[in-house]
Protein backbone atom coordinates (compact mmCIF):
# COMPACT_ATOMS: atom_id res chain seq x y z
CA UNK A 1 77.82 85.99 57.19
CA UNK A 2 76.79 88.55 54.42
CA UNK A 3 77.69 92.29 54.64
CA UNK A 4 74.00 93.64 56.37
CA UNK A 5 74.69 91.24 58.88
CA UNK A 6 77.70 92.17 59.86
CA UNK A 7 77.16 95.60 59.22
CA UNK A 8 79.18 97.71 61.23
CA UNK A 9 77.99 101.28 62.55
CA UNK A 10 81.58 102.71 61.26
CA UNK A 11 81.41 100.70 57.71
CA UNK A 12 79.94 103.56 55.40
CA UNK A 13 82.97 103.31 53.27
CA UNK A 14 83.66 99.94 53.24
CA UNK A 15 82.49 97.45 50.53
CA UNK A 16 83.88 94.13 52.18
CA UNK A 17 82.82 92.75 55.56
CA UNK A 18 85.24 91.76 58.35
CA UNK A 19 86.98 88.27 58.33
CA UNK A 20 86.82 86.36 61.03
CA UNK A 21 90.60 86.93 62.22
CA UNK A 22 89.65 90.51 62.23
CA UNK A 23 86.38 89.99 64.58
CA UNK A 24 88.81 88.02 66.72
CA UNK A 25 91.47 90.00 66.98
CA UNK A 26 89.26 93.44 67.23
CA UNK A 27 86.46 92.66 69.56
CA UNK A 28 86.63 93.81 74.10
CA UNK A 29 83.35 92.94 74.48
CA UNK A 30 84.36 89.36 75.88
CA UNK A 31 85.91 91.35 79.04
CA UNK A 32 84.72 95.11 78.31
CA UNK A 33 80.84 94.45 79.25
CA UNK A 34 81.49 94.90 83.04
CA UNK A 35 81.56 98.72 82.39
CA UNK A 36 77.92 98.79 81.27
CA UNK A 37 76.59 100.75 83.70
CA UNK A 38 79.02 103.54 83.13
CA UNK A 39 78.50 102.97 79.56
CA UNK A 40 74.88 103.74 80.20
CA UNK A 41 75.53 106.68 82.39
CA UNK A 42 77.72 108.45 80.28
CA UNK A 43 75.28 108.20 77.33
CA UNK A 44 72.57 109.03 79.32
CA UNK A 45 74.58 112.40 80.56
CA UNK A 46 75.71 112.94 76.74
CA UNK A 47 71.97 112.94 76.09
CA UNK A 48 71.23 115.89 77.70
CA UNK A 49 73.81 118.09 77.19
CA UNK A 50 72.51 117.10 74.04
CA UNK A 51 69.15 118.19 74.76
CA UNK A 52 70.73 121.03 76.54
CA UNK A 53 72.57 122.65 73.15
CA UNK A 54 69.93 121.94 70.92
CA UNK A 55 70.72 118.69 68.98
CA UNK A 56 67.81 116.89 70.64
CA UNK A 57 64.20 117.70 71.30
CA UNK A 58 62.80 116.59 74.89
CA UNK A 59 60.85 113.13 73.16
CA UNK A 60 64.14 112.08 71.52
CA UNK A 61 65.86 112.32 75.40
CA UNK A 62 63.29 110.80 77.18
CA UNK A 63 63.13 107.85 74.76
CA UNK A 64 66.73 107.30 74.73
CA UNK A 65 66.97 107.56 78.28
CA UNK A 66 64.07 104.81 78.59
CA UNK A 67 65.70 103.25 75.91
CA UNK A 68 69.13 103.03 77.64
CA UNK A 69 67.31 102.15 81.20
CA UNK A 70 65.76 99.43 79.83
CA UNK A 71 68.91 98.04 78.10
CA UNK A 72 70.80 98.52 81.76
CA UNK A 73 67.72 96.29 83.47
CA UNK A 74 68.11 93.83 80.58
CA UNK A 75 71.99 93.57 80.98
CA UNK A 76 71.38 93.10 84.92
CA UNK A 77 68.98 90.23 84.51
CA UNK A 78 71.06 88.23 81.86
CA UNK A 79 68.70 88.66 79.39
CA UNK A 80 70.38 91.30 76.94
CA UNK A 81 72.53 89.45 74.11
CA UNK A 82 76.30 90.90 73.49
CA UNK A 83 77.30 90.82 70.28
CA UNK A 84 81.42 90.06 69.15
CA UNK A 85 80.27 91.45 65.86
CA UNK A 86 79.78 95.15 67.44
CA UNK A 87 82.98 94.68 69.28
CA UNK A 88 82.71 96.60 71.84
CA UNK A 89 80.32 98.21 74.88
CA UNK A 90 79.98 101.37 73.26
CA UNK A 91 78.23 99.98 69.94
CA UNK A 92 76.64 96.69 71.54
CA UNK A 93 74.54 99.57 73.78
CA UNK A 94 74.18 102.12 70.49
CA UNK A 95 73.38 99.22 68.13
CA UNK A 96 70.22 97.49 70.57
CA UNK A 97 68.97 101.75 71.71
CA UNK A 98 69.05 102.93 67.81
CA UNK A 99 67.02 99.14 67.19
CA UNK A 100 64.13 99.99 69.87
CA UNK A 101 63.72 103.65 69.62
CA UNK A 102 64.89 104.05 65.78
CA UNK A 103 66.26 107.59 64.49
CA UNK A 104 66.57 109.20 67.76
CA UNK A 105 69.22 106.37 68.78
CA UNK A 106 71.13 107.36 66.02
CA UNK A 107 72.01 110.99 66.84
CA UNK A 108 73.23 109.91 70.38
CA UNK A 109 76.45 109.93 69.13
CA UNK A 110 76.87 113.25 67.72
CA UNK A 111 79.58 115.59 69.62
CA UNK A 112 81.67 112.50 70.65
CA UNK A 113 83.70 109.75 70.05
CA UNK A 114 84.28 106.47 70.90
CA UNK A 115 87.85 107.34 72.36
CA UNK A 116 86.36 110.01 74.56
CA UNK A 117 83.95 107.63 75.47
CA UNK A 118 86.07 104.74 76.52
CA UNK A 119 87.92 107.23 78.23
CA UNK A 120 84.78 108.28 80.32
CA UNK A 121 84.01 104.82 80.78
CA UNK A 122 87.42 104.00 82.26
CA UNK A 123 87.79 106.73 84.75
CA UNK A 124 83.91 106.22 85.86
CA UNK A 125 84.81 102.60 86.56
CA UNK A 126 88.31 103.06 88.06
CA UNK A 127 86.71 105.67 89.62
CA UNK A 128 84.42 103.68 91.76
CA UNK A 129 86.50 100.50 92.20
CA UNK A 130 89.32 102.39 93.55
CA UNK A 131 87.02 103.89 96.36
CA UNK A 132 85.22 100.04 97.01
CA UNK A 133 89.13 99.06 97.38
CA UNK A 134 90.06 102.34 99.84
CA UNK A 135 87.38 101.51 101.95
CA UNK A 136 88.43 97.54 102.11
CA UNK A 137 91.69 98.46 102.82
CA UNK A 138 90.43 100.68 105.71
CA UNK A 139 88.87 98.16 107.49
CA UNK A 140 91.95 95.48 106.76
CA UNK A 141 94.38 98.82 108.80
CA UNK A 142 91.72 98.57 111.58
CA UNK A 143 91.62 94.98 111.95
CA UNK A 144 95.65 95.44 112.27
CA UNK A 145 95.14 98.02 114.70
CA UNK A 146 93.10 96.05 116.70
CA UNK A 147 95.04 93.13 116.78
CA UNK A 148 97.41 94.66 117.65
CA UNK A 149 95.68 96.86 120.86
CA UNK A 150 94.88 93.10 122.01
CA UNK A 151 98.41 92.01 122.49
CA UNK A 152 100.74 94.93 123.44
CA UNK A 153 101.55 92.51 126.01
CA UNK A 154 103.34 89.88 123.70
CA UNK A 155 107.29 89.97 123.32
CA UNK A 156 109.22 88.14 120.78
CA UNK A 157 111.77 88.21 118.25
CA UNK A 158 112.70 90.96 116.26
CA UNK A 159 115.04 89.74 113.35
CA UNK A 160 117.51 91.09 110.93
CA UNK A 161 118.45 89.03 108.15
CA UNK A 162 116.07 86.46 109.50
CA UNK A 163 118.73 85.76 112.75
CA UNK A 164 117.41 86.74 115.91
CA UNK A 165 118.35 90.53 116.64
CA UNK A 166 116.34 91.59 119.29
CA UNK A 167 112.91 91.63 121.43
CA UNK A 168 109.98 93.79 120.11
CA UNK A 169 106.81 94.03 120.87
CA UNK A 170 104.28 91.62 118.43
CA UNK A 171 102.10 94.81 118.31
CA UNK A 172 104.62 96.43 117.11
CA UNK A 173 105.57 93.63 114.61
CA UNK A 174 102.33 93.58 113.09
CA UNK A 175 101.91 97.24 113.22
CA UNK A 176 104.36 97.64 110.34
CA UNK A 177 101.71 96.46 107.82
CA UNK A 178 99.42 99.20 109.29
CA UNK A 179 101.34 101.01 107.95
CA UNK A 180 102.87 100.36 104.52
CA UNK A 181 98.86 99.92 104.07
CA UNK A 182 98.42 103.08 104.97
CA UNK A 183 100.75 104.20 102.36
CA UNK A 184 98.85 101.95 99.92
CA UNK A 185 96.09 103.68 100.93
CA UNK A 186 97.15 107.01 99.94
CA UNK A 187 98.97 106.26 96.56
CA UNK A 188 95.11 105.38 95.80
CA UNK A 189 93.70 108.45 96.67
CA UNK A 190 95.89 109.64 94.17
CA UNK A 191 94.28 107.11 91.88
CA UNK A 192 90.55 108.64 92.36
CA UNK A 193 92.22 112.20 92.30
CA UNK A 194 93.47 111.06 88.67
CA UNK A 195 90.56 109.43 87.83
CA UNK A 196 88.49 112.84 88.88
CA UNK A 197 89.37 114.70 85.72
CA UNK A 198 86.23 114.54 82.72
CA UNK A 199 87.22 113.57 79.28
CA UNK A 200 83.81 113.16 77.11
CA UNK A 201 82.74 115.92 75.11
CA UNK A 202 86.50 115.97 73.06
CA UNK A 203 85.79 113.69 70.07
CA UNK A 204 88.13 111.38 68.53
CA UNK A 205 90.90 114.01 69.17
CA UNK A 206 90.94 117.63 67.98
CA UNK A 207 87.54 118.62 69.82
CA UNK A 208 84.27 118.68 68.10
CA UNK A 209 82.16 120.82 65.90
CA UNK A 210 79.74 121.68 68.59
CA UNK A 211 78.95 124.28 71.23
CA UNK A 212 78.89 121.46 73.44
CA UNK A 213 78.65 121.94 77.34
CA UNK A 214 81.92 120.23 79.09
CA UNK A 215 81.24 122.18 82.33
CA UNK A 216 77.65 120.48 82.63
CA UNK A 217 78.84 116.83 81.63
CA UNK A 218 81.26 117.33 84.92
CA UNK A 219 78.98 118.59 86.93
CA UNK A 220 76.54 115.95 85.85
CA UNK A 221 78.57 113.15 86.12
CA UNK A 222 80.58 114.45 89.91
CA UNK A 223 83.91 115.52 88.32
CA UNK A 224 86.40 117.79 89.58
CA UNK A 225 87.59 119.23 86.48
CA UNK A 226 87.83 118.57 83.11
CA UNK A 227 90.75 117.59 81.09
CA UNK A 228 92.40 120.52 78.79
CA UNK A 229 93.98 118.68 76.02
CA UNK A 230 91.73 117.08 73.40
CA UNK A 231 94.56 114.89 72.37
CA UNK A 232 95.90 114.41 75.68
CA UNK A 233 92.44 113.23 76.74
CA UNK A 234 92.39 110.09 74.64
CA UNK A 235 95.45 108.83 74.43
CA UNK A 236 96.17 109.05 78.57
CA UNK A 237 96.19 106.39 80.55
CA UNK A 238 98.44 107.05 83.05
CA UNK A 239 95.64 107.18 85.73
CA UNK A 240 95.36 103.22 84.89
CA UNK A 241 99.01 103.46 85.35
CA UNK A 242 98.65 104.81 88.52
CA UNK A 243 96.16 101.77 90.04
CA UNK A 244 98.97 99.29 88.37
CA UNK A 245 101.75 100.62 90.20
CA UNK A 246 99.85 100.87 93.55
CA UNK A 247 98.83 97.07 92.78
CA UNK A 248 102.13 96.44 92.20
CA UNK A 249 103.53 98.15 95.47
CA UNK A 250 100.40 96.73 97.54
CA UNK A 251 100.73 93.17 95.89
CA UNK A 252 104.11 93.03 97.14
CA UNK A 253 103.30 94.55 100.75
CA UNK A 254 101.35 91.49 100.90
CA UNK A 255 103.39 89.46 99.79
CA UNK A 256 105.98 90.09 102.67
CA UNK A 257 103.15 89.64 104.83
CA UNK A 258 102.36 86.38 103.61
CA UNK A 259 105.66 85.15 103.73
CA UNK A 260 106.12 85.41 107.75
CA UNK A 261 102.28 84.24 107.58
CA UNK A 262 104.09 81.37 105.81
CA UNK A 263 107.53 80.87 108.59
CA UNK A 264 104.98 82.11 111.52
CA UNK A 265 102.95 78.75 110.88
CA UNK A 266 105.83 76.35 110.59
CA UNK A 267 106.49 74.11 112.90
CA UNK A 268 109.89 75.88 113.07
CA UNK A 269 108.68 79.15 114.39
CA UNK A 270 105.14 78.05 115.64
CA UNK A 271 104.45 81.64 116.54
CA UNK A 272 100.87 81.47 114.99
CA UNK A 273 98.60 78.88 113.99
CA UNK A 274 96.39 79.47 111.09
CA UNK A 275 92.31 78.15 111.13
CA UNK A 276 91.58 75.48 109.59
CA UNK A 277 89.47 77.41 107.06
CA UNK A 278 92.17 79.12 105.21
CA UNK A 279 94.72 76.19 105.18
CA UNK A 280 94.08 72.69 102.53
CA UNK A 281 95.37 69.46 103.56
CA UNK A 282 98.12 67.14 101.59
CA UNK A 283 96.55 64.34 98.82
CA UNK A 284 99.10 61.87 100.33
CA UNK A 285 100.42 63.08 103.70
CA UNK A 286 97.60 63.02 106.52
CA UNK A 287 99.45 65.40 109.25
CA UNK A 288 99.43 68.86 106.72
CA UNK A 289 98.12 71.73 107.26
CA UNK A 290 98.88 73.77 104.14
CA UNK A 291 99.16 77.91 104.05
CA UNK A 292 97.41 78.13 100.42
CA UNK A 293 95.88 81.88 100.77
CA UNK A 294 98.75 82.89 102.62
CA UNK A 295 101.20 80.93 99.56
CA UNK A 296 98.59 81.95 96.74
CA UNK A 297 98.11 85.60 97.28
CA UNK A 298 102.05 85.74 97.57
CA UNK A 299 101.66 84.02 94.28
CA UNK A 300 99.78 86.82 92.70
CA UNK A 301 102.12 89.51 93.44
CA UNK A 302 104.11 88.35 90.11
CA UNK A 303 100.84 88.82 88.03
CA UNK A 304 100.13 92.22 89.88
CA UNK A 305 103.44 93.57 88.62
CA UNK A 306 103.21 91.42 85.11
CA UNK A 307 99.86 93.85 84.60
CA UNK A 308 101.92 97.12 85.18
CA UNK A 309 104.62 96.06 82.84
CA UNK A 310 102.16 95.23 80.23
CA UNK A 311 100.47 98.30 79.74
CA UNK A 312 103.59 99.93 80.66
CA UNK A 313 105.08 98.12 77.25
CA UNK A 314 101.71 98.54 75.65
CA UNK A 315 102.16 102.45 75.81
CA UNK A 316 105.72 103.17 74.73
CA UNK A 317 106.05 104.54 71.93
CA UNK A 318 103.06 105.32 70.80
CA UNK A 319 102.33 108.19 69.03
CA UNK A 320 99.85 110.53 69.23
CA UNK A 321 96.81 110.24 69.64
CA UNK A 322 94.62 107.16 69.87
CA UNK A 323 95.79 103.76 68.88
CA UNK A 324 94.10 100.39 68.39
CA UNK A 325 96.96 99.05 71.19
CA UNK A 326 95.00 101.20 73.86
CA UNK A 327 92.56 98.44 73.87
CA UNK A 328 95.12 96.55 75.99
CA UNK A 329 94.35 98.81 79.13
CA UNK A 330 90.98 97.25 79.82
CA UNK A 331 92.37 93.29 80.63
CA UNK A 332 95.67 93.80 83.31
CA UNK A 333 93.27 96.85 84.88
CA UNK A 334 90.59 94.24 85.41
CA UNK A 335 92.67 91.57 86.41
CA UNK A 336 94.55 93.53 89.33
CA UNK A 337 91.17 94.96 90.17
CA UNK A 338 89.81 91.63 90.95
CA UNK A 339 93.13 90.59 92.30
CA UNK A 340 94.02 93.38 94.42
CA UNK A 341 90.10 92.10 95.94
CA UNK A 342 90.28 89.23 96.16
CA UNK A 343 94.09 89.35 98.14
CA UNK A 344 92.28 92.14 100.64
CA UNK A 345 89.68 89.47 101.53
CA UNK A 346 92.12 86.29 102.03
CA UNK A 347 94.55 88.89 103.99
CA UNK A 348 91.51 89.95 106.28
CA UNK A 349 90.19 86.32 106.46
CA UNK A 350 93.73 84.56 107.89
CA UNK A 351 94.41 87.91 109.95
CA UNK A 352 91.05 87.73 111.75
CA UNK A 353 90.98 84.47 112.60
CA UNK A 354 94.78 83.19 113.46
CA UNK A 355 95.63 82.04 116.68
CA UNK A 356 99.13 83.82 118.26
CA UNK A 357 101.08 81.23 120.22
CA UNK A 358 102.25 83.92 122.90
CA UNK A 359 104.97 81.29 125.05
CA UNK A 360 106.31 80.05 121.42
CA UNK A 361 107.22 83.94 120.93
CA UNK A 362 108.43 84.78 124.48
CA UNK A 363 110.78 81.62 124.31
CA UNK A 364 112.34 82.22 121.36
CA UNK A 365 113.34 85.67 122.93
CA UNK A 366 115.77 83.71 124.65
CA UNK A 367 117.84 83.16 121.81
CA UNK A 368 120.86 84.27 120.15
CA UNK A 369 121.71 86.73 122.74
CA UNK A 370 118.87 88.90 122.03
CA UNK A 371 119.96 91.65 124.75
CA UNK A 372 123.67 92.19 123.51
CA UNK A 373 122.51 95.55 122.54
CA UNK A 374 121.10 95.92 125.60
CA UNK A 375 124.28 95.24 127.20
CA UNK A 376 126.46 97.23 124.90
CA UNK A 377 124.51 100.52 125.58
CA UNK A 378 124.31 99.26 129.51
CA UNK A 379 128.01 100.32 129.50
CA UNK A 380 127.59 103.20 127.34
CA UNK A 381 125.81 104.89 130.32
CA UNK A 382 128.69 103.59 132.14
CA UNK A 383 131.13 105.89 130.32
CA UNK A 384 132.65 103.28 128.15
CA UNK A 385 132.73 104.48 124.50
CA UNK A 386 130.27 102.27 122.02
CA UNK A 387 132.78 100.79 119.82
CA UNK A 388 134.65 99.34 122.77
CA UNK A 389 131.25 98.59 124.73
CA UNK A 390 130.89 97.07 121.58
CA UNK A 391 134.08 94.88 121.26
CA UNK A 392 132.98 93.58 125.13
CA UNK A 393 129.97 92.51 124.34
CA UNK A 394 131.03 90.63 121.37
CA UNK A 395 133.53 89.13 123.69
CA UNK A 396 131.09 87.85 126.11
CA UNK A 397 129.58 86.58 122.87
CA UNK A 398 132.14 84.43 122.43
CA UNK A 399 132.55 83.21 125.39
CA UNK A 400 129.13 81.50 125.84
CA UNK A 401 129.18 80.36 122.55
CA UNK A 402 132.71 78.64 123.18
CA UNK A 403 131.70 77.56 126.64
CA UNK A 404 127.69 76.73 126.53
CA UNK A 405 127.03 79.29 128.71
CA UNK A 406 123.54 80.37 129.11
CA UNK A 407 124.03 83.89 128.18
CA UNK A 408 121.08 85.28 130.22
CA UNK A 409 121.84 83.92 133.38
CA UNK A 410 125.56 84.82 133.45
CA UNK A 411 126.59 85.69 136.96
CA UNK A 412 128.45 89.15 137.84
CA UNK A 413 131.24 87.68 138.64
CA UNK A 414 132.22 85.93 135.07
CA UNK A 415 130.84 89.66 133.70
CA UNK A 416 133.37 91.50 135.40
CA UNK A 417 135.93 89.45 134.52
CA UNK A 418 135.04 91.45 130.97
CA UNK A 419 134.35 94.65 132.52
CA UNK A 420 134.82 95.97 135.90
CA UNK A 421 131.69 98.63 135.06
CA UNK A 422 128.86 96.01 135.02
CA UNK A 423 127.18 96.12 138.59
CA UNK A 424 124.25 94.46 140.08
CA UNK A 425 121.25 95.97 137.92
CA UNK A 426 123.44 94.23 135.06
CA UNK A 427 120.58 91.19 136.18
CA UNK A 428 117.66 93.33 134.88
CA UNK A 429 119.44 94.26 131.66
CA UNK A 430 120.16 90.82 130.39
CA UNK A 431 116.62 89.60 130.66
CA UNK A 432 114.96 89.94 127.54
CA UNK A 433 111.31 90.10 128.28
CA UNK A 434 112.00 93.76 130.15
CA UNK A 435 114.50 95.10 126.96
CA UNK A 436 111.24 96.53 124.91
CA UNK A 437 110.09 98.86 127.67
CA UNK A 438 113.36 100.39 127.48
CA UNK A 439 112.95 101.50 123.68
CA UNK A 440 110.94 104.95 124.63
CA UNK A 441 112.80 106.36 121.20
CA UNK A 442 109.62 107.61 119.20
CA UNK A 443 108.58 105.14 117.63
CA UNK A 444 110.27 102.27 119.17
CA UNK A 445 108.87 99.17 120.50
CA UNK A 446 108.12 100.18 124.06
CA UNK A 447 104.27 99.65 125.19
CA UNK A 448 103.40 103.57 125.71
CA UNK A 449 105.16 104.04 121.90
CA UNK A 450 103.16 101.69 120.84
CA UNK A 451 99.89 103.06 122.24
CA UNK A 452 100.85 106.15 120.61
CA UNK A 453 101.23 104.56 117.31
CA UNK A 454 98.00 102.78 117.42
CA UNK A 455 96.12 106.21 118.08
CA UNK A 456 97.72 107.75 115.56
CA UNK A 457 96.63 105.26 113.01
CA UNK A 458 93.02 104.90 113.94
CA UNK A 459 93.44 109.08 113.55
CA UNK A 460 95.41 108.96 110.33
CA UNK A 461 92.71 106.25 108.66
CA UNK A 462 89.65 108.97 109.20
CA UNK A 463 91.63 111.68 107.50
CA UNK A 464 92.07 109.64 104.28
């Protein structure tokens, strides 16, 4: 390859071209063309604030803006040719404008840089992903919610280092991912509040040597504000930061999910049963029915955090301002992007369409004593003090486990032998499918408290 073919648009002072380590090793294009469009919309923007301060005439704008239009319709249709010699979006774009519309292409990039621009690019992108992931997430909390309105009815085990503990409502099982998503939810608003904050229009880092009109590219381009550090602005990255982490903190919400997704479809448990559409079969063993999206998105929860740590390593110690490392941003952002996307739509898919094996729950209810507590704070109201309701309890514990005795149907008679304060309505307290209606705590697992929690979800998910 000689020199004018490989000519780069920053080579003015260079007499030897690139080798072809350094091509390798430089060029994003392979994974950076998916921000095209904002690319194209930031030059296009840049253009006429252009226009706007004088450095362009109106038939230099209107034929880069054709220019750029048709580049965007060429890149849509598969027909427009990246080049890993340009390296990048920024110059693949610049490069094919300045080759159809000649000298007016080449003062596009006057009054920035290609570190403001990338920086543009980023938060455009991250920008409008973040809200296309709010507003799948939205409809994954409803889908909860409405699951859960369907079976308020359903009691069965609540657990406690996975050993029986006691009854709860399913509703209000499933209503805990409600809302850790809705806290997902929020640490990505604060994602598209970071991303909200203009950086073109600073150059490579000290601000440029133009009169140029900030106030107008954020207005243009639906920007809160614009960043107030020229140096700051391209070397920050903490708002990619900030989708990591909450892909990292969502990733492993799901992940717990999955994994009672997982025990919930055992044969073990059998609380659920999982369609046949999100489950694979064994090569060798006939009877399977395998939990692969529920095992596989559980799976990516390791490569969600591996993204955060890599930028997070990427980033320390850097000094100021822009370095070639930055570059490293683009692939773990993209990755969790499509990840965090990808895990929504299994989550919604399995969720929607799972059957819930309501007599498998109830059943197992009758396990492992499940109304001890029950009993404990039965005598509480009794006047005995907790720790020695407590010590009775246990007691009776004991004995069933010693003797086989069916702890639920224990007559009054053996009771009192424990405690002359147990009385007849001692029957109602031991059986297990009436203990959740006695949880009217806020936010217990009662039926009314769980109502309430419902509404207030389906109210909280409009005012995000």
């Amino acid at each position: 390859m000689t020199k004018s073919e490989n000519k780069k648009l920053w080579g003015g002072r260079f007499s030897e071209a690139s080798s072809g380590i350094t091509e390798r090793i430089s060029e994003s294009i392979s994974y950076e063309s998916r921000l095209y469009k904002q690319d194209i919309k930031g030059s296009m923007t840049h253009a006429r604030m252009l226009k706007k301060i004088g450095i362009l005439t109106q038939g230099e704008l209107d034929d880069i803006i054709k220019g750029l239009s048709q580049i965007q319709l060429e890149i849509e249709s598969g027909d427009f040719q990246f080049r890993v010699s340009l390296e990048d979006i920024h110059m693949n774009i610049e490069s094919a404008l300045t080759d159809r519309i000649g000298e007016a292409g080449k003062k596009l990039h006057t009054a920035r840089s290609r570190n403001d621009q990338i920086a543009l690019d980023l938060r455009l992108y991250l920008r409008e992903e973040s809200g296309i992931t709010k507003s799948m997430l939205t409809e994954l909390v409803l889908l909860i919610a409405e699951i859960a309105s369907k079976h308020t009815d359903i009691v069965m085990p609540g657990y406690t280092h996975l050993q029986i503990a006691q009854p709860v409502r399913f509703s209000h099982h499933i209503l805990v991912y409600a809302w850790q998503l809705l806290r997902d939810i929020e640490r990505l608003s604060g994602v598209i509040k970071a991303c909200n904050i203009m950086p073109l229009g600073v150059g490579s880092l000290s601000g440029v040597n133009y009169k140029n009109d900030r106030q107008f590219l954020k207005d243009e381009l639906g920007f809160e504000k614009i960043t107030e550090n020229s140096m700051d602005t391209v070397s920050n990255r903490d708002f990619v930061l900030d989708f990591l982490y909450f892909a990292s903190v969502l990733g492993m919400h799901f992940s717990r999910l999955c994994e009672e997704l997982v025990l919930w479809s055992t044969s073990e448990f059998n609380f659920i049963k999982l369609a046949d559409k999100v489950t694979t079969g064994s090569s060798i063993m006939p009877q399977k029915r395998n939990p692969d999206v529920a095992e596989l998105i559980r799976g990516k929860t390791g490569r969600l955090y591996g993204n955060l740590f890599s930028l997070l390593t990427s980033l320390k110690g850097l000094p100021l301002t822009y370095n070639r490392d930055l570059q490293e941003d683009k692939e773990p952002l993209f990755d969790s992007i499509d990840t965090v996307k990808l895990s929504i739509e299994g989550i919604h898919e399995m969720l929607s369409s799972m059957k819930i094996n309501r007599e498998r729950m109830t059943a197992q209810i009758y396990s492992n004593f499940s109304t001890a507590t029950d009993l404990a704070d039965y005598l509480v109201k009794k006047g005995v003090p907790f720790r020695e309701s407590h010590e009775i309890i246990g007691s009776v514990v004991q004995y069933c486990e010693k003797d086989n005795a069916d702890f639920f149907k224990l007559p009054l008679e053996k009771l009192k032998e424990f405690s002359d304060k147990f009385s007849e309505d001692i029957i109602e307290i031991l059986n297990p499918e009436k203990s959740t209606e006695r949880k009217e705590s806020e936010g217990g697992t009662s039926t009314g408290e769980v109502v309430k929690q419902i509404d207030s979800i389906k109210k909280l998910i409009k005012e995000l």
